[in-house]
Protein backbone atom coordinates (compact mmCIF):
# COMPACT_ATOMS: atom_id res chain seq x y z
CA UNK A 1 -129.04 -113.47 -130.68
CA UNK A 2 -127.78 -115.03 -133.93
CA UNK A 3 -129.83 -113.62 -136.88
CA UNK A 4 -130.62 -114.08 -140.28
CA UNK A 5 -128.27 -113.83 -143.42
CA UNK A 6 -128.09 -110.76 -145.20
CA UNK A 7 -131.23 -110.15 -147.58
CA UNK A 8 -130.10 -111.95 -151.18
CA UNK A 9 -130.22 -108.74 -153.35
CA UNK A 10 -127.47 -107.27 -151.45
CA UNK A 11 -124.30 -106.42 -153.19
CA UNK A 12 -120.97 -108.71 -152.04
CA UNK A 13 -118.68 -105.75 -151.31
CA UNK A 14 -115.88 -107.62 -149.22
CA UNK A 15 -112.74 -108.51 -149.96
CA UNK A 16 -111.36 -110.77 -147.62
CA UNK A 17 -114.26 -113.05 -146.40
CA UNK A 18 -113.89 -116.42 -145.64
CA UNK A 19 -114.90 -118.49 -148.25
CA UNK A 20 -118.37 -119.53 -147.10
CA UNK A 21 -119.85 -121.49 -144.85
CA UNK A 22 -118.63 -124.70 -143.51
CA UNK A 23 -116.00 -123.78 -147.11
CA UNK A 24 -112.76 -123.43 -144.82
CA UNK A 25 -110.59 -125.52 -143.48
CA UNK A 26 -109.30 -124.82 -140.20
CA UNK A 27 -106.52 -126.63 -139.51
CA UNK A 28 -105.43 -128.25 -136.13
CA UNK A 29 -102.73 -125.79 -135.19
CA UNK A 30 -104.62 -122.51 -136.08
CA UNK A 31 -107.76 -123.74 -134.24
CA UNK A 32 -105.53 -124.05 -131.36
CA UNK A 33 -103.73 -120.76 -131.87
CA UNK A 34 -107.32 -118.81 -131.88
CA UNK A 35 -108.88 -121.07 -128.83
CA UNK A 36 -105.54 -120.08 -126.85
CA UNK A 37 -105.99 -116.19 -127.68
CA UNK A 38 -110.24 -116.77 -126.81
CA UNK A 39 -108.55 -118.22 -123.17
CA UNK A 40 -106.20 -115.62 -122.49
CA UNK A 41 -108.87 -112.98 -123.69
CA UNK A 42 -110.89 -114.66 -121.44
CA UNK A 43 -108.24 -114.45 -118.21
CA UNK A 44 -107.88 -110.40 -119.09
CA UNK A 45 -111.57 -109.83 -119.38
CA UNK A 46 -112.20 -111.09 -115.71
CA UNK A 47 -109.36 -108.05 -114.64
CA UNK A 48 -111.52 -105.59 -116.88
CA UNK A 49 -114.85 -106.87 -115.47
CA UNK A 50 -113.98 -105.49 -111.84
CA UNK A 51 -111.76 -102.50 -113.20
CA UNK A 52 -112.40 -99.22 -111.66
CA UNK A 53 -113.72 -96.36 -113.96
CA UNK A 54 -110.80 -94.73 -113.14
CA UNK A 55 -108.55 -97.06 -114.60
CA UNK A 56 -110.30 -97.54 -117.80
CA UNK A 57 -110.24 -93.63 -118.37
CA UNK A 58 -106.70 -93.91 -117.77
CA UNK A 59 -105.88 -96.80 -120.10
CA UNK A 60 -107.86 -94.95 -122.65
CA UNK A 61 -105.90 -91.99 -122.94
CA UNK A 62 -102.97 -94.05 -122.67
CA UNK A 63 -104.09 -95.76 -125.80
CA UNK A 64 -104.55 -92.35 -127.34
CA UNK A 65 -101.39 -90.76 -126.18
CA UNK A 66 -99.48 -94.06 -127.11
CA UNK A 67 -100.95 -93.97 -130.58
CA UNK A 68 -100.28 -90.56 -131.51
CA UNK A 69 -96.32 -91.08 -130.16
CA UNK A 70 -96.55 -93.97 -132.62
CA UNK A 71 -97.58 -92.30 -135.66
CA UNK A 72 -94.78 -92.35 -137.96
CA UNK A 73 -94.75 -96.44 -137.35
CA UNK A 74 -98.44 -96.68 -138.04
CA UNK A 75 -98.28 -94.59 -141.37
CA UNK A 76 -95.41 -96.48 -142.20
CA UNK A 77 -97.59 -99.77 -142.30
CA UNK A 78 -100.44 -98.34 -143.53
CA UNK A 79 -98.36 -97.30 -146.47
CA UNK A 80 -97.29 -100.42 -147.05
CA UNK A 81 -100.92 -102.17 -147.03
CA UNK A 82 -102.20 -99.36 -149.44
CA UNK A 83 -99.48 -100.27 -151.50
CA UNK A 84 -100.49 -103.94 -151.58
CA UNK A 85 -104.11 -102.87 -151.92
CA UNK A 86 -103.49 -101.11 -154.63
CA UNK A 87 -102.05 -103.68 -156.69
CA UNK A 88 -104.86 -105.95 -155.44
CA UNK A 89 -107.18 -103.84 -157.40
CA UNK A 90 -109.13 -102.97 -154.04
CA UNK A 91 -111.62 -100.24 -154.82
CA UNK A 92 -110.92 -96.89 -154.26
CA UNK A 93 -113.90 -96.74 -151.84
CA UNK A 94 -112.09 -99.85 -149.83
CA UNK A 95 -108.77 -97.79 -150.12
CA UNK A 96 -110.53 -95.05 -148.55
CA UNK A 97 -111.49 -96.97 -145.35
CA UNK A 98 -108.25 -98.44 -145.31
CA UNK A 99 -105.78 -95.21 -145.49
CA UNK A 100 -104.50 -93.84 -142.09
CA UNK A 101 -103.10 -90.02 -142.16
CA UNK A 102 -101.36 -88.65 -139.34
CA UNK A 103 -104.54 -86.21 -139.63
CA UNK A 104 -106.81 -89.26 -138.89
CA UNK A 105 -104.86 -90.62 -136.25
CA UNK A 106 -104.80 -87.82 -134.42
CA UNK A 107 -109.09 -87.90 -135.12
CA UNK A 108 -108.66 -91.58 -133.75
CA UNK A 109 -107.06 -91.23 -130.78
CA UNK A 110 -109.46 -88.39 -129.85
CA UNK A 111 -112.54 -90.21 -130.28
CA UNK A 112 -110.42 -92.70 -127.50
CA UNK A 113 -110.36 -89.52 -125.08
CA UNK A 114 -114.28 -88.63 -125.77
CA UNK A 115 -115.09 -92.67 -124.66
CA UNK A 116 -113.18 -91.65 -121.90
CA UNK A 117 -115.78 -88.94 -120.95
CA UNK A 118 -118.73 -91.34 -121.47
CA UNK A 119 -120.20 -92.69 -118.61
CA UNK A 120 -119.23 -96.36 -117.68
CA UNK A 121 -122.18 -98.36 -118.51
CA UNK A 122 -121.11 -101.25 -116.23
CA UNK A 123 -122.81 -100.98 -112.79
CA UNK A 124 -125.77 -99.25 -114.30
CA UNK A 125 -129.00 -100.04 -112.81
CA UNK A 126 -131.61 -100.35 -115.92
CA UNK A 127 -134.71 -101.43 -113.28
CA UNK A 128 -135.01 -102.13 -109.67
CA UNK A 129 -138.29 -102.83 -107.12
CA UNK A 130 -138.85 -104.57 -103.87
CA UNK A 131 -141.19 -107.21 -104.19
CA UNK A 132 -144.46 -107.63 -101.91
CA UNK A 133 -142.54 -110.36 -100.10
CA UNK A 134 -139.38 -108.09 -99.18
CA UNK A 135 -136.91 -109.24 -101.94
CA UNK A 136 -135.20 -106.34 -103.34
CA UNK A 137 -134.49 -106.42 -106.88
CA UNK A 138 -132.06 -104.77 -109.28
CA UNK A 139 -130.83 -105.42 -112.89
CA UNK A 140 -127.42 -104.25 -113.37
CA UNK A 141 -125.36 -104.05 -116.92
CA UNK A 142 -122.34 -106.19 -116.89
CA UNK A 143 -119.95 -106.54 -119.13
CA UNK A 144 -120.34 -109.64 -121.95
CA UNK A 145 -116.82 -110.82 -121.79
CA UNK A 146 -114.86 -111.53 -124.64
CA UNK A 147 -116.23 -109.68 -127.69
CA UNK A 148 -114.98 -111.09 -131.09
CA UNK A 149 -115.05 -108.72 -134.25
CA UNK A 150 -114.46 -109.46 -138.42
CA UNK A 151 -114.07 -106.59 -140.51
CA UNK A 152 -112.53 -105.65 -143.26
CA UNK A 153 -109.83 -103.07 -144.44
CA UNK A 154 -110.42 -100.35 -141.35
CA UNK A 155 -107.52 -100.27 -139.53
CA UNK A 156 -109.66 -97.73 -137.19
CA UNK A 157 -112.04 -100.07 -136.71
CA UNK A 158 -109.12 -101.40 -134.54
CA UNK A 159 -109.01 -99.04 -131.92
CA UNK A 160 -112.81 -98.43 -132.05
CA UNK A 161 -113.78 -102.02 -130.94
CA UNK A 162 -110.74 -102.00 -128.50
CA UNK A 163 -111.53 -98.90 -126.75
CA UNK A 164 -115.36 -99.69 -126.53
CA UNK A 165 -114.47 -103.12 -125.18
CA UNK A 166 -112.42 -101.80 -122.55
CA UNK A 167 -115.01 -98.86 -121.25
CA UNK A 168 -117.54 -101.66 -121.24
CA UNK A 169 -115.17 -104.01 -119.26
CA UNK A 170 -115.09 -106.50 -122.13
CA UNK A 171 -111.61 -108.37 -123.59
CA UNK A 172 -111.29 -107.76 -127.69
CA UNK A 173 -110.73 -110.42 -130.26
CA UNK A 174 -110.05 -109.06 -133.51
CA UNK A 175 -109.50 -110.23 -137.08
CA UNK A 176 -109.06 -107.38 -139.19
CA UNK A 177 -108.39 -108.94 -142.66
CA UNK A 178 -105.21 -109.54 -144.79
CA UNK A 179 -105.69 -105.76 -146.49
CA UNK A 180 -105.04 -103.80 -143.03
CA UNK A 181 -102.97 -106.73 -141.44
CA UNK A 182 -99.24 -104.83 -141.15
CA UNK A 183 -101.43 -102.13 -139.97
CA UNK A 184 -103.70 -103.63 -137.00
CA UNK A 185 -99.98 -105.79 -136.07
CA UNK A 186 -98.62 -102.32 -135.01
CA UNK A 187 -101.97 -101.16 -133.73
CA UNK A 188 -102.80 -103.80 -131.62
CA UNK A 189 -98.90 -103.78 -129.71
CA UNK A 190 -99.13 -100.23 -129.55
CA UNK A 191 -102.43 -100.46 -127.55
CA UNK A 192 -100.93 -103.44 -125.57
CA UNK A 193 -98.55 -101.34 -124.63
CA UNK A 194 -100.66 -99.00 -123.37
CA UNK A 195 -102.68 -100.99 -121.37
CA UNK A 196 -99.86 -102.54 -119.44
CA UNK A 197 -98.42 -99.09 -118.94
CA UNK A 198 -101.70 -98.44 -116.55
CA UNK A 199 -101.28 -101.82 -115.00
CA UNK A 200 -104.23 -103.67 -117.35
CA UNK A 201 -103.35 -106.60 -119.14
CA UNK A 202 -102.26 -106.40 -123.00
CA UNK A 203 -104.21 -109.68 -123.88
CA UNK A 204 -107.36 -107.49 -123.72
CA UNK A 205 -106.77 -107.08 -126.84
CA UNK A 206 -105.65 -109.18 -129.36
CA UNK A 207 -105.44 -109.59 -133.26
CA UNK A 208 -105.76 -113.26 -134.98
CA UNK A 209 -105.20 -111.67 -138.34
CA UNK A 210 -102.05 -114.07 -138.79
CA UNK A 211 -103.93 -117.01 -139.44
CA UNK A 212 -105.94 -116.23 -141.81
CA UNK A 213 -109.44 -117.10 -143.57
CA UNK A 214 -109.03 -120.20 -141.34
CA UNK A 215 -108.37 -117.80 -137.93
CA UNK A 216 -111.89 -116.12 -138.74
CA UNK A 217 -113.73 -119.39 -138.72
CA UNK A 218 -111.60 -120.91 -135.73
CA UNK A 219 -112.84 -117.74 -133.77
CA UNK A 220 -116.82 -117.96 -135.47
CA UNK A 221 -116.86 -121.46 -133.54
CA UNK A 222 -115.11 -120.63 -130.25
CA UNK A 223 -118.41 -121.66 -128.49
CA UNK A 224 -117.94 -121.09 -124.86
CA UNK A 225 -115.25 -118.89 -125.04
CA UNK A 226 -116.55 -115.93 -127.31
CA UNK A 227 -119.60 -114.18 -125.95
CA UNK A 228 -120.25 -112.15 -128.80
CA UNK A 229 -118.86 -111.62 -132.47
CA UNK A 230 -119.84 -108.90 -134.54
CA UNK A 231 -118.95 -108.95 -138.40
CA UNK A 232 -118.23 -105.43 -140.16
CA UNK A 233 -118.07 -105.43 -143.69
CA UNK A 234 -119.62 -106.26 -146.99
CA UNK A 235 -122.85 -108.39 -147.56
CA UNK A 236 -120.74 -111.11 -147.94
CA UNK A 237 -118.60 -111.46 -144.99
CA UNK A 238 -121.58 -110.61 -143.04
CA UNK A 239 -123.77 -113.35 -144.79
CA UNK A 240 -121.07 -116.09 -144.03
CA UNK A 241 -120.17 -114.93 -140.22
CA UNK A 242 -124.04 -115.07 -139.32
CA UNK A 243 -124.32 -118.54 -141.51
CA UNK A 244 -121.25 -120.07 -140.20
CA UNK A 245 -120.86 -118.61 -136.38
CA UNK A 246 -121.88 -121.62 -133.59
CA UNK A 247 -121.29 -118.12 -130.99
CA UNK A 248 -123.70 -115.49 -130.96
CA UNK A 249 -123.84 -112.96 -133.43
CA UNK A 250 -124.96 -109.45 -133.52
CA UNK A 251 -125.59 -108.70 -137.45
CA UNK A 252 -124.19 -105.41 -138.51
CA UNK A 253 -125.56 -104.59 -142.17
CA UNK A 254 -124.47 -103.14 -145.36
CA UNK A 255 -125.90 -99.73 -146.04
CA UNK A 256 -128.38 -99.57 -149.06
CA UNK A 257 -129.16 -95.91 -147.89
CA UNK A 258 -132.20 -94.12 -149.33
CA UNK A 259 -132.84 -90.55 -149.40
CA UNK A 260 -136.43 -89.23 -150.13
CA UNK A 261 -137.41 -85.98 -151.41
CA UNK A 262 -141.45 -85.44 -150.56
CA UNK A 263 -143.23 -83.33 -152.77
CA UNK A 264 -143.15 -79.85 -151.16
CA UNK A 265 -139.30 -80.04 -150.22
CA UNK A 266 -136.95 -76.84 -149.85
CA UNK A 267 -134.52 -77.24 -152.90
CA UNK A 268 -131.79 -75.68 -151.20
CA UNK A 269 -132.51 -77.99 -148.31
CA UNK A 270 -132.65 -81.23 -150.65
CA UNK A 271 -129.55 -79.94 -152.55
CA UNK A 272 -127.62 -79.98 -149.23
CA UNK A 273 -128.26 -82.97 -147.72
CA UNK A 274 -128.25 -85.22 -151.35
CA UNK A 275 -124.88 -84.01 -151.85
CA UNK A 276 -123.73 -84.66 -148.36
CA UNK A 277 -125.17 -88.22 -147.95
CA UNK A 278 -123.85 -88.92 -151.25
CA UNK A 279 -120.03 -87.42 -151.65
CA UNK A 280 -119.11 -86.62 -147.76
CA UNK A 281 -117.30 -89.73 -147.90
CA UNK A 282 -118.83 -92.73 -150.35
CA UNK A 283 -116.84 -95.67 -148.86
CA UNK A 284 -118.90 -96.15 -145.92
CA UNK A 285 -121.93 -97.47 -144.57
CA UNK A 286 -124.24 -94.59 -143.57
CA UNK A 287 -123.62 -93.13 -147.62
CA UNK A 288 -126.33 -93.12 -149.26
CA UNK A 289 -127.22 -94.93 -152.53
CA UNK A 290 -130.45 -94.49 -153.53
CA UNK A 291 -131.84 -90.87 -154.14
CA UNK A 292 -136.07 -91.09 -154.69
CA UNK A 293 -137.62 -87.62 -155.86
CA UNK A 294 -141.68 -87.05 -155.57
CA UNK A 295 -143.04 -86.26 -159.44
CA UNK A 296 -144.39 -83.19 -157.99
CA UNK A 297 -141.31 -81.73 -156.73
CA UNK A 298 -139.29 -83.27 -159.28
CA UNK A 299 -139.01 -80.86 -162.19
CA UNK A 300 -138.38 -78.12 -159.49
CA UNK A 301 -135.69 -79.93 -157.56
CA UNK A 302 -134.21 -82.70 -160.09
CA UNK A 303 -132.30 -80.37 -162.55
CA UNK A 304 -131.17 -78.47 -159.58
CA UNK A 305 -129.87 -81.91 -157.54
CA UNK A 306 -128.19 -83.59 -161.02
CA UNK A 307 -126.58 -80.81 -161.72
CA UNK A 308 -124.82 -80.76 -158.34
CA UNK A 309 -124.31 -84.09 -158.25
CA UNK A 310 -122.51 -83.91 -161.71
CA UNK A 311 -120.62 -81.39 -160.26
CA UNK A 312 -119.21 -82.94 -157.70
CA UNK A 313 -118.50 -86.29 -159.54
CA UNK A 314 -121.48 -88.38 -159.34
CA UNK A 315 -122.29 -90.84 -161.94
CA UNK A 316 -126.31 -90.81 -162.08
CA UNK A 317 -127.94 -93.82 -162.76
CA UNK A 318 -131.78 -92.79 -163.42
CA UNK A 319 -135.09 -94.06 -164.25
CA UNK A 320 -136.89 -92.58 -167.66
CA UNK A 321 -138.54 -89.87 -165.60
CA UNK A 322 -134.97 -89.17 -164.39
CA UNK A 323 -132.99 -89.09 -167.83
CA UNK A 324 -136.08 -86.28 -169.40
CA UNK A 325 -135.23 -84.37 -166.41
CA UNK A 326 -131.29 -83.67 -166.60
CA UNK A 327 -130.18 -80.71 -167.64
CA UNK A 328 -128.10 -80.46 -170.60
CA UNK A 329 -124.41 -81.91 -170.32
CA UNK A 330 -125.84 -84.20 -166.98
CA UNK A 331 -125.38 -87.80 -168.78
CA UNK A 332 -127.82 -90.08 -167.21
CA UNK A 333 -127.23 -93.97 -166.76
CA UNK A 334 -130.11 -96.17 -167.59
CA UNK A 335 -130.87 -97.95 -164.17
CA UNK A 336 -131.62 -101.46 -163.72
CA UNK A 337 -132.48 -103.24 -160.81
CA UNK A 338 -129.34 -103.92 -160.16
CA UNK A 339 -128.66 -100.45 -159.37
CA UNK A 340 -131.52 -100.17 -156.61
CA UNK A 341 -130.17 -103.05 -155.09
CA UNK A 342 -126.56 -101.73 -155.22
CA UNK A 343 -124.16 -100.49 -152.19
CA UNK A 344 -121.86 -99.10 -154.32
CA UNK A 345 -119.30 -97.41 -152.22
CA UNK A 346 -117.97 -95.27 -154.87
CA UNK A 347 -119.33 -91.78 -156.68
CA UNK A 348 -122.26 -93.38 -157.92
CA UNK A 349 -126.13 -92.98 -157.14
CA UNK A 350 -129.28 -94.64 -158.31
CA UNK A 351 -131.99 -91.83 -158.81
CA UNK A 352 -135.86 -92.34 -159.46
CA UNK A 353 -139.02 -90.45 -159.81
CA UNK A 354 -142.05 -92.07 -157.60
CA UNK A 355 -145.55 -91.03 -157.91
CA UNK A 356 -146.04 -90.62 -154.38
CA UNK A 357 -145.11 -91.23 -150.56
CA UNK A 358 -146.48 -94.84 -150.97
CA UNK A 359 -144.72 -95.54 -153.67
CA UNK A 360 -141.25 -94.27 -151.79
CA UNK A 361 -142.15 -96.76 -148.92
CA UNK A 362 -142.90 -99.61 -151.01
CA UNK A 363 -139.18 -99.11 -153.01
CA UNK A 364 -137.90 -98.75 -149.96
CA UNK A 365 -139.23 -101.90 -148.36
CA UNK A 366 -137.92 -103.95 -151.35
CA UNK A 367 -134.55 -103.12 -151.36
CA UNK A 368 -133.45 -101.10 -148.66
CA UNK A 369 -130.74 -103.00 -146.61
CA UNK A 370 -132.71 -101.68 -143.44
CA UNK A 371 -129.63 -99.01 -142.31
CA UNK A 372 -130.43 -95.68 -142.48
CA UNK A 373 -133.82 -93.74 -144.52
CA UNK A 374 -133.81 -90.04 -144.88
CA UNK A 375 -137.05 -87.83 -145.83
CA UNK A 376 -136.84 -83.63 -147.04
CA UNK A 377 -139.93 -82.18 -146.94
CA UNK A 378 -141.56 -79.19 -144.94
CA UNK A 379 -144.70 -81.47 -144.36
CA UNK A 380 -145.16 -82.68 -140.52
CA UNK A 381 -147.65 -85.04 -141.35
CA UNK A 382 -145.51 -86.93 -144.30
CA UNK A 383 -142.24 -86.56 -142.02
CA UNK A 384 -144.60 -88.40 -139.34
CA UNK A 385 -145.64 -90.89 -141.57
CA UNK A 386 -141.98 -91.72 -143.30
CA UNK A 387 -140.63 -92.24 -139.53
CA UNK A 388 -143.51 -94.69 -138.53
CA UNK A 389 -143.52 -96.48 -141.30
CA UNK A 390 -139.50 -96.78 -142.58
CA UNK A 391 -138.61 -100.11 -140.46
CA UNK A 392 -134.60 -99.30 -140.76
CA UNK A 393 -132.30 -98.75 -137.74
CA UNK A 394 -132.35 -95.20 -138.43
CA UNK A 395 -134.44 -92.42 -139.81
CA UNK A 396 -133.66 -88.45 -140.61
CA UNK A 397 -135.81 -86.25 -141.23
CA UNK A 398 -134.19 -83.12 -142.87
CA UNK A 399 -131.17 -84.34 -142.28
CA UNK A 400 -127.98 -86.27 -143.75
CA UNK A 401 -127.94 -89.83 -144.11
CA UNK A 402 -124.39 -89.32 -142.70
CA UNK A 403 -125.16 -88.59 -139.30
CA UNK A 404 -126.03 -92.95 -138.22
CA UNK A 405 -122.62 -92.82 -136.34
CA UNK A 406 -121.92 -93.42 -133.04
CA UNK A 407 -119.90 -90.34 -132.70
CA UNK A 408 -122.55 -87.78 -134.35
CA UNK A 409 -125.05 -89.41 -131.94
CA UNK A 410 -123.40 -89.04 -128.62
CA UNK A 411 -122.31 -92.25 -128.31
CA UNK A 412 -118.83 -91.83 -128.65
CA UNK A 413 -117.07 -94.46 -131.20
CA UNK A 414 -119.30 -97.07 -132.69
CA UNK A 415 -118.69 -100.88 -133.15
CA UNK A 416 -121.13 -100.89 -136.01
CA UNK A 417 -124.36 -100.34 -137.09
CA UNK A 418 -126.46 -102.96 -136.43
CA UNK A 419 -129.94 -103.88 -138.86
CA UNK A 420 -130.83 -106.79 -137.01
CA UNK A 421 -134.00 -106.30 -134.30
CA UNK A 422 -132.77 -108.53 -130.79
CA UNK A 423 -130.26 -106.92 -128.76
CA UNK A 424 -129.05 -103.69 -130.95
CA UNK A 425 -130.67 -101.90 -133.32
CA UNK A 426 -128.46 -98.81 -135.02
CA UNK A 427 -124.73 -97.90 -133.80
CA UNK A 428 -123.66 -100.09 -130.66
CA UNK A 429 -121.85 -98.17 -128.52
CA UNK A 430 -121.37 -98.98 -124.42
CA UNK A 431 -124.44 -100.38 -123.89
CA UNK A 432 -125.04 -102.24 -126.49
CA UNK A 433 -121.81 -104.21 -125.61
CA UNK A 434 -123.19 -105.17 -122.18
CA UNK A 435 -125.83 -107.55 -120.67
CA UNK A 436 -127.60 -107.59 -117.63
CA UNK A 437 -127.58 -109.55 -114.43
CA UNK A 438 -130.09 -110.02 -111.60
CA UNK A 439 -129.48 -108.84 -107.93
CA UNK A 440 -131.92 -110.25 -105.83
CA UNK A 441 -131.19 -109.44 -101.77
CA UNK A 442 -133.27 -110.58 -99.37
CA UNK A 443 -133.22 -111.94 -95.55
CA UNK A 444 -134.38 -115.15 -95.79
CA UNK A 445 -137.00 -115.23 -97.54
CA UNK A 446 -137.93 -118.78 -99.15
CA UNK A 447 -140.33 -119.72 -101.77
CA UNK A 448 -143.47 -121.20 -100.84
């Protein structure tokens, strides 16, 4: 299940990654302290393997209710992490994720009572048959156990991956980094709290964030007692999880988003969903980076698009073609490769001309990060042809980069967005945090 690093042109966006592989020490006593939290998350996620639907429902809204009761103590923190942040020098894109509003709370601990709704995945039979010989066969999803998570200043990232490990039966390990820590400490005993108030145990979920750089790579090689670890983040933490881990890894990428305007494109249309792939919110993932405009629909739709963009903020960085197109009082910053290569989380977008549909594809294929593609155009037969041959984890067509999230999608909250191929492709939700088991009944049957 363990992939591949990150491709190398990928920008290093985190901020609290361990150092790199095999880099970090992990001393004897924090090894310890993360193997005994891996055990006890292990204990709990035999009681959430065999809990009812009923009571996972009900420990989910207690997790919502319990947050929202909590929200002045959870502000409080986060306050005092954006404060630290801040004179850190994080990014403002990195602030972004990080800040918690009683507004977004509130958003949190409703996307808890929508996982509610969800189906339980666990139980779910994906195929069944009965054999020639009698046997009767069904696969079932089970939960994977103890799910481990790394991420990086998203404090709701907290309760995502703690709510979708409990609807999927699964125990959560989580090390949120040093930027969010006084923030996921209250989090995590608010949730505990929850889930004992419904009779679950509160070590099904649980925060190593206290020890560190070291914690994270203690937890990377708890062989046998992690089932899966996920890293969320920049192209660097994700690089050194997948490089360092000894426990399975599902790789979740950075988002080099690209969005393609074909030649016969509705301006209005292209207009709309630039600006909302681009500014809706630039700090995450699903953003795009990279807008690429058809020649032919170019002096039509990029005056129109640059304009808006400067509008709204955006600092251009454009080809030649690009620059000759900008209306006055648009400055245009000469791209490099640098910039097509760039996640940059922040009010900025790369923007080039391409001859043609091929040409899209093949810039694309060199430096997309393999997240999310989009493609305006009124033409079926180009639409059909962007979709087959885009290999990303997602693909719009006439539609906003924006919308590669679990929640948009129907799956309720998301773990992450996973670029890698085995396993998950695109946001995990409930399934994708299950495996499968064999049921084989029969009534005597032997082999011969």
């Amino acid at each position: 299940m363990t992939t591949t690093a990150a491709p190398q042109h990928e920008q290093q966006t985190g901020t609290d990654a361990p150092a790199g592989p095999r880099a970090t020490a992990v001393p004897d006593d924090v090894r310890d302290a993360v193997l005994d939290v891996a055990r006890r998350a292990q204990v709990a996620a035999r009681s959430l393997a065999t809990a009812t639907r009923a009571t996972k429902d009900a420990a989910l809204h207690a997790m919502a209710d319990f947050l929202v009761a909590g929200t002045q103590e959870v502000v409080a923190a986060n306050a005092v992490d954006l404060e630290r942040g801040r004179a850190a020098g994080i990014s403002p894109g990195l602030l972004d994720r990080l800040t918690l509003t009683p507004e977004r709370i509130v958003a949190i601990a409703d996307a808890l009572r929508e996982l509610a709704a969800l189906p339980d995945p666990v139980g779910e039979v994906v195929r069944g048959s009965t054999l020639p010989n009698g046997l009767r066969l069904r696969q079932l999803r089970v939960p994977l156990g103890v799910v481990g998570m790394i991420y990086e200043a998203r404090p709701n990232v907290t309760v995502d991956a703690a709510g979708l490990a409990l609807k999927s039966g699964n125990a959560a390990v989580l090390r949120g980094g040093s930027a969010a820590s006084g923030s996921n400490d209250v989090i995590v005993r608010i949730l505990g709290e929850a889930l004992e108030s419904v009779g679950l145990p509160a070590d099904a979920v649980q925060s190593i964030d206290g020890h560190g750089r070291a914690g994270a790579v203690a937890l990377m090689h708890a062989r046998g007692l992690v089932d899966l670890l996920v890293p969320r983040g920049g192209a660097d933490l994700i690089r050194t999880v997948v490089q360092e881990a000894t426990v399975p890894v599902v790789e979740t990428g950075t988002g080099n988003c690209h969005v393609y305007v074909d030649a016969d494109a509705d301006v209005e249309t292209a207009v709309a969903i630039v600006l909302n792939s681009k500014t809706h919110r630039v700090g995450v993932c699903n953003a795009a980076e990279t807008l690429l405009v058809h020649e032919a629909a170019a002096p039509t739709v990029l005056p129109v698009v640059l304009a808006a963009l400067h509008e709204a903020g955006v600092t251009v960085h454009g080809d030649g073609a690009t620059t000759r197109l900008a209306p006055d009082g648009v400055p245009v910053v000469a791209a490099t490769d640098e910039d097509w290569a760039t996640e940059y989380l922040s009010l900025d977008l790369a923007v080039r001309v391409v001859p043609d549909l091929d040409a899209a594809l093949e810039h694309i294929r060199r430096w997309s990060s393999g997240h999310t593609e989009a493609i305006v155009t009124r033409s079926l037969a180009a639409s059909e042809e962007f979709v087959a041959r885009v290999d990303s984890a997602a693909v719009m067509v006439n539609a906003s980069t924006r919308f590669t999230d679990g929640g948009q999608l129907g799956l309720g909250a998301e773990i992450g967005i996973s670029t890698q191929k085995t396993h998950a492709r695109g946001p995990m939700g409930l399934a994708e945090l299950t495996t499968t088991k064999w049921v084989v009944h029969g009534e005597g049957q032997v082999r011969t």
